[in-house]
Protein backbone atom coordinates (compact mmCIF):
# COMPACT_ATOMS: atom_id res chain seq x y z
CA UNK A 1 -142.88 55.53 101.80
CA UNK A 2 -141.81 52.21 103.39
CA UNK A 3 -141.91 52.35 106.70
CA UNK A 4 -140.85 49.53 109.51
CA UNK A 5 -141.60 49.23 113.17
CA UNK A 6 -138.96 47.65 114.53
CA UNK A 7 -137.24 46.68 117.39
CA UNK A 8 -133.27 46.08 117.94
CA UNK A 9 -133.13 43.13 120.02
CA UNK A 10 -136.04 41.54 117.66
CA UNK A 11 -134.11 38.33 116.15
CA UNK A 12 -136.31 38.32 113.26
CA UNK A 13 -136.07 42.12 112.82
CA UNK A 14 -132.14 41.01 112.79
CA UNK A 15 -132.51 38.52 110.37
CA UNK A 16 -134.47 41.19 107.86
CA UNK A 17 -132.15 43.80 108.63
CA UNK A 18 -129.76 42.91 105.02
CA UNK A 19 -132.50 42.09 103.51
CA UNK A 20 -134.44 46.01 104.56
CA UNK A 21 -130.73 47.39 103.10
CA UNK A 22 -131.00 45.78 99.95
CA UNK A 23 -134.31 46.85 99.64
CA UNK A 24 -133.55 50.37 100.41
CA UNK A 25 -130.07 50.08 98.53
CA UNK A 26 -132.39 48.87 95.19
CA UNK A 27 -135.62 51.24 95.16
CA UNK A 28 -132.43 54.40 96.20
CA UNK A 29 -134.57 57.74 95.58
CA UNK A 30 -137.73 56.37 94.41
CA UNK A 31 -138.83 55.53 97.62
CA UNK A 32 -138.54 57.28 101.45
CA UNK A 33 -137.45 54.45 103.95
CA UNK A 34 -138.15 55.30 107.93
CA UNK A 35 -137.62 53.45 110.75
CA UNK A 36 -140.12 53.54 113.36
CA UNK A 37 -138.99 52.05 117.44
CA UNK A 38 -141.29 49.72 118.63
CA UNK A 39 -139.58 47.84 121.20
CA UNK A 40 -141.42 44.75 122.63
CA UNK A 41 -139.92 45.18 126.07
CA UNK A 42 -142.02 42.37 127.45
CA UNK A 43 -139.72 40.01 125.79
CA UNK A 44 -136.60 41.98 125.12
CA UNK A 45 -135.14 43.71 128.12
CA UNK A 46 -132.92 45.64 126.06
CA UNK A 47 -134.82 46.57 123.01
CA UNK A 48 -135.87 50.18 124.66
CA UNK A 49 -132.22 50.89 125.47
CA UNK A 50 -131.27 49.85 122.68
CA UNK A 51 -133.67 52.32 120.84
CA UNK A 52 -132.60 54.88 123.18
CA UNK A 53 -129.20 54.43 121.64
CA UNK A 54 -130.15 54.74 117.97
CA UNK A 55 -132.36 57.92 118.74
CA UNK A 56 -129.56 59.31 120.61
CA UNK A 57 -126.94 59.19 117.90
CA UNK A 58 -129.22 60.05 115.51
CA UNK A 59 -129.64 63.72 117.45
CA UNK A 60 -125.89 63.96 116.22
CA UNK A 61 -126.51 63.17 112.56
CA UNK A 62 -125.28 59.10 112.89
CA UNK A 63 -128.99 57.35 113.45
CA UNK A 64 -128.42 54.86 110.66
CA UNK A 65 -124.78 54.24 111.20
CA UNK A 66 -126.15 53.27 115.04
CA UNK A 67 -128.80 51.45 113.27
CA UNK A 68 -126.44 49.09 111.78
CA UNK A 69 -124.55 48.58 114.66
CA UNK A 70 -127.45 47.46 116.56
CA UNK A 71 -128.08 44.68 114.30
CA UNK A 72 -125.25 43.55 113.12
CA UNK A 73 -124.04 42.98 116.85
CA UNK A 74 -127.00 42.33 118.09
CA UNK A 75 -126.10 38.99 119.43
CA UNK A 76 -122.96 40.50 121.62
CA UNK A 77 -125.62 43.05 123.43
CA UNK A 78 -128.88 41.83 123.72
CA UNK A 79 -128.57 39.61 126.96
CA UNK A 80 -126.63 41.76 128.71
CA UNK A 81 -127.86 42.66 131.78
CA UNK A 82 -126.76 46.57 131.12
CA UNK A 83 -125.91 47.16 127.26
CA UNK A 84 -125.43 51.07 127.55
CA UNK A 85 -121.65 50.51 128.17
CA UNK A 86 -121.51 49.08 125.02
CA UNK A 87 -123.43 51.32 123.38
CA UNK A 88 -121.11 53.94 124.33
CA UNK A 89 -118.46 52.17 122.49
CA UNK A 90 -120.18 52.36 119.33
CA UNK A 91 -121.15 55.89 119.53
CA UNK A 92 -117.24 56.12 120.23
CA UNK A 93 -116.43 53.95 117.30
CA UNK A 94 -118.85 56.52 115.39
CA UNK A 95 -117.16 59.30 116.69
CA UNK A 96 -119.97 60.72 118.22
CA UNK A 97 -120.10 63.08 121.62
CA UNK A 98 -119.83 60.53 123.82
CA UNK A 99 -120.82 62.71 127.10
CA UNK A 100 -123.89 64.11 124.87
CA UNK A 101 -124.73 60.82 123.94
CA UNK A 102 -125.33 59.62 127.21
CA UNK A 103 -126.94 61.97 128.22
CA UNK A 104 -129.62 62.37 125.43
CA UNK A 105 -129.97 58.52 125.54
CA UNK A 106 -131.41 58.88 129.17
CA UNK A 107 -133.45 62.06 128.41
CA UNK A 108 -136.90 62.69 127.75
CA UNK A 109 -136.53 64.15 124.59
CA UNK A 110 -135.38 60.52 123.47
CA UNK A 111 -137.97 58.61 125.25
CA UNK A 112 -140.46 60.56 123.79
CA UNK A 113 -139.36 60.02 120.36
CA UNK A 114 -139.58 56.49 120.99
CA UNK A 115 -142.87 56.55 122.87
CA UNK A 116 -144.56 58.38 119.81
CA UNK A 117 -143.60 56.01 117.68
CA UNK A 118 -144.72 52.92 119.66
CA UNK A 119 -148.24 54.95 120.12
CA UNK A 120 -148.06 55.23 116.51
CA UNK A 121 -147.51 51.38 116.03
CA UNK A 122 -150.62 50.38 118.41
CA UNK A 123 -152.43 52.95 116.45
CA UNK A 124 -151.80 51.01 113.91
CA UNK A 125 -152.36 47.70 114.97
CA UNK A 126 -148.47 46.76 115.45
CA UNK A 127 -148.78 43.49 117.53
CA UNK A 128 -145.02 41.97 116.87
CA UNK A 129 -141.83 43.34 114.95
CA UNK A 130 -140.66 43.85 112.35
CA UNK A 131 -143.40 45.32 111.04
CA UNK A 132 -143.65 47.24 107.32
CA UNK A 133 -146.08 49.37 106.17
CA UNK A 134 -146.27 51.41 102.29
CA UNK A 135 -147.67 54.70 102.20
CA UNK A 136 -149.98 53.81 105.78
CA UNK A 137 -150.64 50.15 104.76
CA UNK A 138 -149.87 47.17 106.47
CA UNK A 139 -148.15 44.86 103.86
CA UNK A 140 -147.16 40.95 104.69
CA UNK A 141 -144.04 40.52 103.37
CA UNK A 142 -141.42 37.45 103.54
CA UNK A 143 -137.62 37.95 104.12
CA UNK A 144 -136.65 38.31 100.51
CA UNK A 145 -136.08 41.65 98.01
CA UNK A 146 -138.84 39.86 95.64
CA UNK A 147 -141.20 40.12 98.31
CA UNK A 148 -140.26 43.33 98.95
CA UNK A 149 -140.01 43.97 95.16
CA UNK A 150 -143.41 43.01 94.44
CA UNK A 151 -145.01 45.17 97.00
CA UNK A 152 -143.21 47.96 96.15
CA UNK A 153 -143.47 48.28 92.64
CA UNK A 154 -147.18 47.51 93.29
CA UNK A 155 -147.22 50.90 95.26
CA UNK A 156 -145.31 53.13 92.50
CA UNK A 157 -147.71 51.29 90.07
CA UNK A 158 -150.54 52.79 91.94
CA UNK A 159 -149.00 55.89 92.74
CA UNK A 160 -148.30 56.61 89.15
CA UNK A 161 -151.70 55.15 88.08
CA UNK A 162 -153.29 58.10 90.59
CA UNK A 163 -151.25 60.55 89.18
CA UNK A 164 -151.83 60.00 85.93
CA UNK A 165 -155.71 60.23 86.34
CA UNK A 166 -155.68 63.06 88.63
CA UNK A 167 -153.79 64.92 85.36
CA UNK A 168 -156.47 63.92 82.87
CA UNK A 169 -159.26 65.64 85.03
C-alpha cells in the first residue's frame, strides 16, 4: 500500500502529482494507492477547502476525477480569496450533484474525514506534504518513477520474501 499525505494547494505536491499517476498507472493492481488530506492551512488558505472539495465528490463516486482537477488547476484556485465557486464548476464539469456537493463540502461528515486523516498524519510524524508512506513506513523519495520504482519493488520484494517463509513453516 502506497499511501500519500497530501495537500492540494501544496506546489510540490503539484509538481509530484504526474509523477504519483505514473507511479500508480505502472505498479496498476499490484499495489493499493490512497490518498490521505493533510492540508497545511498555516501556509495555504485554501488547501482545507480544497480537500473539502475532493472528499465531497468523492461521496458521489468522482474523488479521483476531483483529485485531478485540483492539481492540474491548481494555479487558477489557490490564491483565491474564496475557491468554492470554482469548485462548483468542476463538480459541474464532473457532472456531479451540484446542490449535494455543496452541501457535503461544508458538512461535518467531510471535515471529519479530513480531520482523521490529518490526526493520522501527526500520528505519524507528517511535518510537510507530500508525504508517502509503504505499507506504514515513511519512505524519502525524489520526484521521479525510479525513485518510486526502487522503493516499491523493494516492498513487493519483502512482501514476497515474508510470504514465502511464512509458507515453509
Amino acid at each position: 500500500t502506497l499511501v500519500e499525505f497530501g495537500d492540494y494547494q501544496c506546489p510540490y505536491c503539484g509538481q509530484y502529482f504526474p509523477t504519483v499517476k505514473q507511479v500508480v498507472a505502472k505498479y496498476g493492481d499490484q499495489i493499493k494507492f490512497q490518498f490521505k488530506n493533510f492540508p497545511l492551512t498555516s501556509i495555504h488558505q485554501n488547501a482545507f477547502a480544497a480537500a473539502r472539495a475532493a472528499e465531497a465528490a468523492g461521496l458521489q463516486g468522482k474523488f479521483w476525477e476531483m483529485n485531478e482537477i485540483l492539481y492540474s488547476t491548481q494555479s487558477s484556485w489557490s490564491e483565491q480569496t474564496d475557491p468554492t465557486p470554482i469548485f462548483a464548476q468542476y463538480a459541474q464539469q464532473l457532472g456531479l450533484n451540484v446542490d449535494q456537493f455543496k452541501k457535503d463540502s461544508s458538512s461535518s461528515k467531510v471535515n471529519d474525514l479530513i480531520n482523521a486523516d490529518m490526526a493520522e498524519g501527526t500520528k505519524l510524524k507528517v511535518t510537510g506534504t507530500p508525504a508517502f508512506f509503504i505499507n506504514g513506513e515513511k519512505i524519502d523519495v525524489s520526484n521521479s518513477v525510479e525513485s518510486f520504482s526502487k522503493a516499491i519493488d523493494a516492498a513487493i520484494a519483502k512482501q514476497a520474501k515474508k510470504s514465502t517463509s511464512s509458507t515453509q513453516q
